[in-house]
Protein backbone atom coordinates (compact mmCIF):
# COMPACT_ATOMS: atom_id res chain seq x y z
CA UNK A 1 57.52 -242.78 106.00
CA UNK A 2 55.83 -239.94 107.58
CA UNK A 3 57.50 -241.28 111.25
CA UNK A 4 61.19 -241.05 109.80
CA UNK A 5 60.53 -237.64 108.21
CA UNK A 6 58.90 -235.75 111.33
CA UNK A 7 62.02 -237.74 113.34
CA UNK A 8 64.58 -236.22 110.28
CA UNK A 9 63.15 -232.71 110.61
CA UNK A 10 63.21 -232.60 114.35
CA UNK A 11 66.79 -233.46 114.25
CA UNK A 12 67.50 -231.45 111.90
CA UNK A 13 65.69 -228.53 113.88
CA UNK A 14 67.99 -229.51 117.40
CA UNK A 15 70.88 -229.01 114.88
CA UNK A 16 70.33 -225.41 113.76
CA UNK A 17 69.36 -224.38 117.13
CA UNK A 18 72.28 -225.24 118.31
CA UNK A 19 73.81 -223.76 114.95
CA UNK A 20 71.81 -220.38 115.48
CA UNK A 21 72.83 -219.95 118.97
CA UNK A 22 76.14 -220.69 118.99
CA UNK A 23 77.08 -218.68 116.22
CA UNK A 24 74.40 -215.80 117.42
CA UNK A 25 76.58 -215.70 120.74
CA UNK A 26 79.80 -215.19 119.31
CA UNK A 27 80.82 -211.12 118.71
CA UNK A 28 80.44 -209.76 115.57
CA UNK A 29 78.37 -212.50 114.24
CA UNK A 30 75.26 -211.33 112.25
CA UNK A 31 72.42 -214.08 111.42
CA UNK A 32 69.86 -214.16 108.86
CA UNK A 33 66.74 -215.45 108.44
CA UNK A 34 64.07 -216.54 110.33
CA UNK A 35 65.12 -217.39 113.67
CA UNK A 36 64.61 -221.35 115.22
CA UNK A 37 61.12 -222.84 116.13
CA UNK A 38 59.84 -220.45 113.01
CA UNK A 39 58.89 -222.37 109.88
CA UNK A 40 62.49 -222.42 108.02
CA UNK A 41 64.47 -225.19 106.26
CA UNK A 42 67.46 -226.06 108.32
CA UNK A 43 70.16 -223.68 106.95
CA UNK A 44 71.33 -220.78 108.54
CA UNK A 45 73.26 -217.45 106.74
CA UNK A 46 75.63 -215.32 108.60
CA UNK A 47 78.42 -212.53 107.98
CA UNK A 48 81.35 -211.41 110.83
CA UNK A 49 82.09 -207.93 111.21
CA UNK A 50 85.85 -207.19 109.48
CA UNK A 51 85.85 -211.15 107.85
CA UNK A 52 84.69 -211.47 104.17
CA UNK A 53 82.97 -214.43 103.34
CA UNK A 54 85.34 -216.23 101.46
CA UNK A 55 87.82 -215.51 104.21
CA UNK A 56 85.55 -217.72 106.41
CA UNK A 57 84.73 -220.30 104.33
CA UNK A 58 88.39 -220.97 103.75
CA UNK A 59 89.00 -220.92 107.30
CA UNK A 60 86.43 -223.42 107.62
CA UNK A 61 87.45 -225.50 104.88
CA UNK A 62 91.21 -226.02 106.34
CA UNK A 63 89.23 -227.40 109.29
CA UNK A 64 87.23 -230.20 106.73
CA UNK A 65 83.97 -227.66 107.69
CA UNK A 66 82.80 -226.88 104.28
CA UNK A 67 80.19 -224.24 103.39
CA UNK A 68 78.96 -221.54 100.78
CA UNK A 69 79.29 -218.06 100.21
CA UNK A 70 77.72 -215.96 98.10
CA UNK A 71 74.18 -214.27 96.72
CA UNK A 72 72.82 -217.87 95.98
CA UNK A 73 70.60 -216.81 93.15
CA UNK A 74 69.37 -213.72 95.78
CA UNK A 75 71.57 -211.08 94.70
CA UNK A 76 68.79 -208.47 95.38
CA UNK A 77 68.04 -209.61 98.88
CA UNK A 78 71.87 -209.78 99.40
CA UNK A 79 72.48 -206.09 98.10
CA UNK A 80 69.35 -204.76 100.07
CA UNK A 81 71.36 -206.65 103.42
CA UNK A 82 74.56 -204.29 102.63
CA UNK A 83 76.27 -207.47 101.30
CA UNK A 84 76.27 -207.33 97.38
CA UNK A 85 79.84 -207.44 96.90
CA UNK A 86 80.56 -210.44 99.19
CA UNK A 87 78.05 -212.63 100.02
CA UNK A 88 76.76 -214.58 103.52
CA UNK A 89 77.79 -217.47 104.46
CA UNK A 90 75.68 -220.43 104.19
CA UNK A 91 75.26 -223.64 106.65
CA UNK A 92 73.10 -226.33 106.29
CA UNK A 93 71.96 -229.13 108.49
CA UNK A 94 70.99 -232.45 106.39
CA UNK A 95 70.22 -235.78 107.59
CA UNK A 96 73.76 -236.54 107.80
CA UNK A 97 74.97 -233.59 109.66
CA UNK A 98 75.99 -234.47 113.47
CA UNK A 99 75.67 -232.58 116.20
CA UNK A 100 80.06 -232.42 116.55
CA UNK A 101 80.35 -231.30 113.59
CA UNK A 102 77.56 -228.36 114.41
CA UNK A 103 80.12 -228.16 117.57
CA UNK A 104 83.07 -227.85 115.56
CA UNK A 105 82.05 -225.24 113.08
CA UNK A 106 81.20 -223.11 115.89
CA UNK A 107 84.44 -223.02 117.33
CA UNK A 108 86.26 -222.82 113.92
CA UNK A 109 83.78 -219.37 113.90
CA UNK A 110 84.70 -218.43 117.14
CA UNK A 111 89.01 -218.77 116.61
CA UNK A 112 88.51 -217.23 113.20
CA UNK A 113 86.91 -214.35 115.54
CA UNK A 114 89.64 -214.66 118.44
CA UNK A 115 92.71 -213.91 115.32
């Protein structure tokens, strides 16, 4: 048992490094959290510059990429980030998350930030 869950959280950790970077590299992208290879679970938060957060989650939902948006029971960390009245975005990495899907939410970020 221990074996398959130090193999599920080191996948999981390839997965939002990948996730972090990719979406860190894109302009106007702004990530949350503690970056990758700090202690963290393996979801990320995010906002883009001029997008609202249920703009992007839409976006990514026509593509079958679906996410969260919103406070998630932080509403005071949220409003102290600037973001009270709409939210971060919210990705997670489970067990079941591959790594083209990680590759396809990043480029349904980056066209979203190409219109």
């Amino acid at each position: 048992l221990e074996t398959a869950f130090a193999g599920l959280h080191a996948r999981s950790q390839e997965l939002v490094e990948r996730l972090w970077s990719g979406l860190s590299a894109l302009r106007g992208v702004t990530m949350y959290g503690p970056t990758p290879g700090q202690p963290r679970t393996p979801t990320v938060s995010f906002t883009m510059s001029g997008r609202s957060s249920r703009e992007i989650a839409e976006h990514l939902a026509k593509r079958a990429l679906f996410v969260s948006h919103g406070d998630f029971y932080a509403a005071t960390i949220v409003e102290l980030l600037g973001h009270a009245a709409d939210g971060l975005l919210r990705v997670g990495c489970a067990c079941y998350t591959s790594a083209e899907e990680v590759e396809r939410l990043i480029a349904a970020v980056a066209e979203l930030q190409s219109k």
